[in-house]
N, C-alpha and C. Protein backbone atom coordinates (compact mmCIF):
# COMPACT_ATOMS: atom_id res chain seq x y z
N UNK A 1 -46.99 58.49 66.50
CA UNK A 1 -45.65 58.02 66.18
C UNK A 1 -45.30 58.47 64.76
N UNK A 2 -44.17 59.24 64.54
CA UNK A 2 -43.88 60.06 63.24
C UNK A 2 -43.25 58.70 63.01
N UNK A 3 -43.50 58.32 61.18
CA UNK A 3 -43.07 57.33 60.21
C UNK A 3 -41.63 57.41 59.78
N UNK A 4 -41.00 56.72 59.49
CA UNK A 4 -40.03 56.90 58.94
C UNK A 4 -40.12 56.72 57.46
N UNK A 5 -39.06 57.45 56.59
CA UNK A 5 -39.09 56.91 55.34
C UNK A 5 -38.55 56.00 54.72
N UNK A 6 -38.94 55.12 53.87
CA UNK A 6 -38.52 53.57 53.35
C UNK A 6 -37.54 53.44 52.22
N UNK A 7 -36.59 53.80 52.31
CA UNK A 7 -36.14 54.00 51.42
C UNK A 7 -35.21 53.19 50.54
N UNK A 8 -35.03 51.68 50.96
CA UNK A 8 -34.92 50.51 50.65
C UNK A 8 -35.47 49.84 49.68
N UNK A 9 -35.45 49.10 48.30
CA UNK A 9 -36.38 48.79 47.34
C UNK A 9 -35.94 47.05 47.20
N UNK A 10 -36.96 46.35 46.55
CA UNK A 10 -36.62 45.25 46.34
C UNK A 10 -35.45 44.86 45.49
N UNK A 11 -34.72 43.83 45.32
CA UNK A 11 -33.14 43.96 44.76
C UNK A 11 -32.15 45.02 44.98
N UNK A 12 -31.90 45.63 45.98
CA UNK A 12 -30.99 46.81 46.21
C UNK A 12 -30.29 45.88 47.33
N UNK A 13 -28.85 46.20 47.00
CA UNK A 13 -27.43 45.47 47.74
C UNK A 13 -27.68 46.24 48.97
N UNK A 14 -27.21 45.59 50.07
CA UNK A 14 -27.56 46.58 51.28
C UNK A 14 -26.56 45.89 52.44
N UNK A 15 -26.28 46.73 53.50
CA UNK A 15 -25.37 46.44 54.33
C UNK A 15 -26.14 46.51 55.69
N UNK A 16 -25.81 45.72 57.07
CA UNK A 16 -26.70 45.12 58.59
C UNK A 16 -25.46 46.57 59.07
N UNK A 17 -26.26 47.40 59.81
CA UNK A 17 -25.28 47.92 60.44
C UNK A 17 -25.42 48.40 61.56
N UNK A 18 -26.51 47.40 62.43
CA UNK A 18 -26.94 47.00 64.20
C UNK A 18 -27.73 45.30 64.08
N UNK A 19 -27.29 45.09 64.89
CA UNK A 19 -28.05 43.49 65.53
C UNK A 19 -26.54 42.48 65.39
N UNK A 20 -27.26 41.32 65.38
CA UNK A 20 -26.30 40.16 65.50
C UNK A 20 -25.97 40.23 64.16
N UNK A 21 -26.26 39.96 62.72
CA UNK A 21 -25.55 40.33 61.86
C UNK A 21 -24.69 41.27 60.74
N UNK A 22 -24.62 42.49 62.30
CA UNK A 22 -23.57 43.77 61.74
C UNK A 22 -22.48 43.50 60.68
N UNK A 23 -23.04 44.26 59.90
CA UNK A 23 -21.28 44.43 58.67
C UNK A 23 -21.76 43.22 57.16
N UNK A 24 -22.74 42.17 57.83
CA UNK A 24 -23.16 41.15 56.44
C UNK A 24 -23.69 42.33 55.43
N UNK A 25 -23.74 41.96 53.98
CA UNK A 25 -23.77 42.54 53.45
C UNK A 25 -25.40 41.06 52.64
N UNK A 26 -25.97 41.50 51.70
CA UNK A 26 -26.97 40.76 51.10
C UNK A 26 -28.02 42.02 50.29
N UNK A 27 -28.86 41.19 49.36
CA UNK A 27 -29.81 41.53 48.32
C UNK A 27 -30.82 41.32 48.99
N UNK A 28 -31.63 42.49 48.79
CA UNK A 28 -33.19 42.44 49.28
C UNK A 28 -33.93 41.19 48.59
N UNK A 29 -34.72 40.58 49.23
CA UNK A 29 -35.46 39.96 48.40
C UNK A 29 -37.35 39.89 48.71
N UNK A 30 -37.48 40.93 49.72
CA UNK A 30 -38.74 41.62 50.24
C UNK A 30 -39.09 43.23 51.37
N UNK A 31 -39.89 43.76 51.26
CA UNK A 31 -39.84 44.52 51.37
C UNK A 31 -41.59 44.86 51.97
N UNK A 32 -41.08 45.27 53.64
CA UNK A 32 -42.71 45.06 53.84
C UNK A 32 -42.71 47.09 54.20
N UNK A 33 -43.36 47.92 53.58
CA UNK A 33 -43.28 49.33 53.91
C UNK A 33 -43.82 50.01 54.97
N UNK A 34 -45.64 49.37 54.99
CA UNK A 34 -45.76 50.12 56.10
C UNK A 34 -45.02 49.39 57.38
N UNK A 35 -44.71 48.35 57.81
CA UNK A 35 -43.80 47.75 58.57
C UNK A 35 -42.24 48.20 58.70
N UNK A 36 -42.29 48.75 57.78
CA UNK A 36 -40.78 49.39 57.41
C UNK A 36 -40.00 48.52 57.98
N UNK A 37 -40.18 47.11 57.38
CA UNK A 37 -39.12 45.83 57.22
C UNK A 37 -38.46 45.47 55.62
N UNK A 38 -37.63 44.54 55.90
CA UNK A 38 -36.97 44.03 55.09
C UNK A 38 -36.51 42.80 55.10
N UNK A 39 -36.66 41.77 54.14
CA UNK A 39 -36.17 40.75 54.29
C UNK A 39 -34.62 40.75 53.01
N UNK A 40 -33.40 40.41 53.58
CA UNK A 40 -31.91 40.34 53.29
C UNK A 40 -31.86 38.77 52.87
N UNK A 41 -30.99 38.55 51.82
CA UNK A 41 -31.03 37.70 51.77
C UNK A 41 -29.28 36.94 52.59
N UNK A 42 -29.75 35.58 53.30
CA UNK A 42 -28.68 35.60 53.95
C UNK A 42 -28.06 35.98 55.22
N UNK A 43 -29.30 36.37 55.72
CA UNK A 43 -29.20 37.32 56.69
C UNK A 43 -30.32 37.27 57.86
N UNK A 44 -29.83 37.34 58.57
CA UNK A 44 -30.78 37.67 60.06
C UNK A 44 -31.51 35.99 59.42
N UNK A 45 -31.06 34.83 60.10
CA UNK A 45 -31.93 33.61 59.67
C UNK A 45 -32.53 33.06 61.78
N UNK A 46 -33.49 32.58 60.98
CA UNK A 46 -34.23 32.15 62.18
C UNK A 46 -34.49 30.74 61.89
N UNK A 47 -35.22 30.10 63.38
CA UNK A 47 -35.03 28.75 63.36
C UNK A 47 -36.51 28.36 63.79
N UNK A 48 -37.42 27.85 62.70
CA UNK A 48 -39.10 27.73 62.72
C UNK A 48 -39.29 26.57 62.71
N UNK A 49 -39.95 26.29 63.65
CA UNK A 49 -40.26 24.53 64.41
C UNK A 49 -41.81 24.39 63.38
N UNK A 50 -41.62 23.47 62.14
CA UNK A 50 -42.40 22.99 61.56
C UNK A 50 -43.45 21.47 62.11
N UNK A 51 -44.53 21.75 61.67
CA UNK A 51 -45.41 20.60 62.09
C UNK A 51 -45.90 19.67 60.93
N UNK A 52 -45.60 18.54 61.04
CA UNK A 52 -45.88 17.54 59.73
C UNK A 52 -47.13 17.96 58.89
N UNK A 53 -46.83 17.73 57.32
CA UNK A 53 -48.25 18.66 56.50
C UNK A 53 -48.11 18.09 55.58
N UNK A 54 -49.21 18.34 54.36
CA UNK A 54 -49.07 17.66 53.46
C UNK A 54 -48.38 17.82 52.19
N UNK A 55 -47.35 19.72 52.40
CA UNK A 55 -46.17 20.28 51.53
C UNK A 55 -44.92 19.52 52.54
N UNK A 56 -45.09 19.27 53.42
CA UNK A 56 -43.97 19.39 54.09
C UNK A 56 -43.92 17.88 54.95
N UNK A 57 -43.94 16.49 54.48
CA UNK A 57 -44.17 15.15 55.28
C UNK A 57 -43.71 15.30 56.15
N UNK A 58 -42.29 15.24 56.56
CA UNK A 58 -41.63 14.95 57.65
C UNK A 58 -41.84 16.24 59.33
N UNK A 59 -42.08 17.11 58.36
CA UNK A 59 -41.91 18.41 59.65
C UNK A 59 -40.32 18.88 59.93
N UNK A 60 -40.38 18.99 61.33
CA UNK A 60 -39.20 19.16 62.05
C UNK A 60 -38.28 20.96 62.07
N UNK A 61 -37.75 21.38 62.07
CA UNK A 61 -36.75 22.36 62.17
C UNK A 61 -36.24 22.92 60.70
N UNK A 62 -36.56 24.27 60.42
CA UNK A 62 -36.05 24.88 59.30
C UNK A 62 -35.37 26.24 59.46
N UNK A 63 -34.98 27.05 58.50
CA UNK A 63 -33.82 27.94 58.94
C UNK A 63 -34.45 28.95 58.00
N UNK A 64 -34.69 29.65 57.90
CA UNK A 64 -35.45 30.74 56.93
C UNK A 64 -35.01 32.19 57.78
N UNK A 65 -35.12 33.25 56.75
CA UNK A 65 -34.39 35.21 56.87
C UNK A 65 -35.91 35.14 57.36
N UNK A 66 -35.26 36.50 59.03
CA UNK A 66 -36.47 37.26 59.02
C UNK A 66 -36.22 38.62 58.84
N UNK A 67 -37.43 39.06 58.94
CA UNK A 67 -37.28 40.64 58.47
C UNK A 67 -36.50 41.38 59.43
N UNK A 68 -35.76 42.57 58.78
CA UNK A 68 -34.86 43.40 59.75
C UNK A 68 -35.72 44.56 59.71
N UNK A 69 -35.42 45.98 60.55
CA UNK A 69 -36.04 47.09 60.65
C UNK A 69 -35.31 47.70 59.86
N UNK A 70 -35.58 48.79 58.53
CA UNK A 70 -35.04 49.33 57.46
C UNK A 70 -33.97 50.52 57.89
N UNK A 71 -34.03 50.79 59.47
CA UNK A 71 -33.02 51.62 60.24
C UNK A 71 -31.87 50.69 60.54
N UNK A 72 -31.57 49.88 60.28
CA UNK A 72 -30.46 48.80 60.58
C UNK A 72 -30.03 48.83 59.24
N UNK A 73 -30.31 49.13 58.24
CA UNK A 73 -29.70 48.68 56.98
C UNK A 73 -29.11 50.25 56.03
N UNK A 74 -28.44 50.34 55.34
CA UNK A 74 -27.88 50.74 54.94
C UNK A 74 -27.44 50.49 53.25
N UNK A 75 -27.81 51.52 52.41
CA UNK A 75 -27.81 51.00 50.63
C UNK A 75 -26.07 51.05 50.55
N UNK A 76 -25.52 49.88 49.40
CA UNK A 76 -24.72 49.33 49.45
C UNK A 76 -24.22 50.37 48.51
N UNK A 77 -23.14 51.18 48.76
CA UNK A 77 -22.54 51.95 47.02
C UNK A 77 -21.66 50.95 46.60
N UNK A 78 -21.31 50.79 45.36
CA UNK A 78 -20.53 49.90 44.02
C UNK A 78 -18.91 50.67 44.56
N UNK A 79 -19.20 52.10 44.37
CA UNK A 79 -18.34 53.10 44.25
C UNK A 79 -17.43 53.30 45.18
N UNK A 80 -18.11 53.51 46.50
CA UNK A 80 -17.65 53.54 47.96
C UNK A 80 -17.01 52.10 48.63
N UNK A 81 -17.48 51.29 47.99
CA UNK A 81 -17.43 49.96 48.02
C UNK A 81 -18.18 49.52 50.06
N UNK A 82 -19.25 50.19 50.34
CA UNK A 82 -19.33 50.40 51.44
C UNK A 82 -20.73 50.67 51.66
N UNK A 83 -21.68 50.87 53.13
CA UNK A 83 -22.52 51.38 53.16
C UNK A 83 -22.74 52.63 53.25
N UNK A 84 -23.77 53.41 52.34
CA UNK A 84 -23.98 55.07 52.39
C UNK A 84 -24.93 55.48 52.63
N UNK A 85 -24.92 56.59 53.11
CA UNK A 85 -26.56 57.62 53.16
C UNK A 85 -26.46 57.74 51.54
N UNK A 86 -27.84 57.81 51.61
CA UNK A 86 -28.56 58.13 50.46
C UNK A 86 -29.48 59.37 50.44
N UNK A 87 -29.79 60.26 49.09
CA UNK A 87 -30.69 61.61 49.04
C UNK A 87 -30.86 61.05 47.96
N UNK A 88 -32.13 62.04 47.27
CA UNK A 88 -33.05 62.31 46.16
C UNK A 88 -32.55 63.42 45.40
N UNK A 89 -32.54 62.88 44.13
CA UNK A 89 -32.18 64.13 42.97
C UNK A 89 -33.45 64.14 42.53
N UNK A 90 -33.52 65.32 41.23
CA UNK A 90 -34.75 65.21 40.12
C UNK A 90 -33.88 65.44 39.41
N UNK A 91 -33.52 64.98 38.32
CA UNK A 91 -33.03 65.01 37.16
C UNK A 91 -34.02 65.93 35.93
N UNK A 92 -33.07 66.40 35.03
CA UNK A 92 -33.65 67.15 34.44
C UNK A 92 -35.06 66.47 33.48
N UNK A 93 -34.87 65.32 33.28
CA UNK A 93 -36.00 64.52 32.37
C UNK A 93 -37.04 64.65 33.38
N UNK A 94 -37.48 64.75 34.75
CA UNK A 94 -37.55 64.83 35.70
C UNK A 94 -38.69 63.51 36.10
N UNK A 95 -37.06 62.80 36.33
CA UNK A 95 -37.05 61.56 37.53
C UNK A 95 -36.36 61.86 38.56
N UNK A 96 -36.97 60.90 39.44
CA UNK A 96 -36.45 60.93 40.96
C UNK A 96 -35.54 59.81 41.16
N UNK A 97 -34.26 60.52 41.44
CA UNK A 97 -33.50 58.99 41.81
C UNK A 97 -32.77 59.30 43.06
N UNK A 98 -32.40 58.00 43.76
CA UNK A 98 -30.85 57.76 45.01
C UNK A 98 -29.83 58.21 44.64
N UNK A 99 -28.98 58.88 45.66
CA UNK A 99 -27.68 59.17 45.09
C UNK A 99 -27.12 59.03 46.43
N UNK A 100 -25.74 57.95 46.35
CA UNK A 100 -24.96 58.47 47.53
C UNK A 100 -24.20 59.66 47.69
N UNK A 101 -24.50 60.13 49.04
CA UNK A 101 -24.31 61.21 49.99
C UNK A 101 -22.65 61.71 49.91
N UNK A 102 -21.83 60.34 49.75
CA UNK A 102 -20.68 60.37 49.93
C UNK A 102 -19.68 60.98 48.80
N UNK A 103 -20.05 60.24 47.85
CA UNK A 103 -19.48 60.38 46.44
C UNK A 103 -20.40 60.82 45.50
N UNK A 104 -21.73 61.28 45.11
CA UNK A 104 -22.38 61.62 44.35
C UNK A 104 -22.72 60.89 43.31
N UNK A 105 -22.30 59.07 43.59
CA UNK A 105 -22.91 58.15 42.32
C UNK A 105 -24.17 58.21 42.52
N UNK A 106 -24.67 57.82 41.28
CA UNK A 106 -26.32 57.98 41.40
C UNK A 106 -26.53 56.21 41.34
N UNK A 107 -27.98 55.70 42.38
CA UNK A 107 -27.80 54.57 42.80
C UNK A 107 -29.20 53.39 41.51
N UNK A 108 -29.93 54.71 41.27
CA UNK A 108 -30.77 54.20 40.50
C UNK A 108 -30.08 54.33 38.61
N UNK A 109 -29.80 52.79 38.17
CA UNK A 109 -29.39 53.03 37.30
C UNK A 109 -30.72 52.98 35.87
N UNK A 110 -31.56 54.22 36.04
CA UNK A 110 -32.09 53.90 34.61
C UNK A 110 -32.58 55.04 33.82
């Protein structure tokens, strides 16, 4: 099975663009690679039947993000105000950064 590449990072704005929450928009707040998941914040929430413990007295029903597949998501441009493909520059200092595809902002600001 050929890999895909991950190209999603932790804190990067990002847009759902297949499943039940198409078009939400949210901040990474995990990032599993070789799984090539993502957890959104806000997004894709699930419903986990807890059992009484000694963090948790009561138990019962909680609502927590699960991970999406990093082919559903899409990096958020500022610029585009929208979701974009993204490529790799080398800059002359020679770093590697994101750049949207669309408009040529560069996504890594440093």
């Amino acid at each position: 099975m050929a890999k895909e590449h991950n190209y999603i990072k932790k804190g990067d704005q990002v847009v759902v663009i297949a499943g039940k929450d198409s078009g939400k928009t949210g901040r990474v707040l995990r990032v599993f690679p070789k799984k090539l998941k993502a957890i959104v914040e806000r997004v894709n929430f699930v419903k986990k039947h807890t059992k009484p413990s000694q963090q948790n007295q009561k138990g019962g029903i909680i609502e927590k993000e699960a991970p999406l597949h990093v082919s559903n998501l899409l990096l958020y441009c500022a610029r585009c105000e929208k979701g974009a493909r993204i490529g790799f520059k080398i800059l002359e200092n020679k770093t590697k950064v994101r750049y949207c595809k669309r408009c040529n902002e560069l996504m890594d600001k440093s």
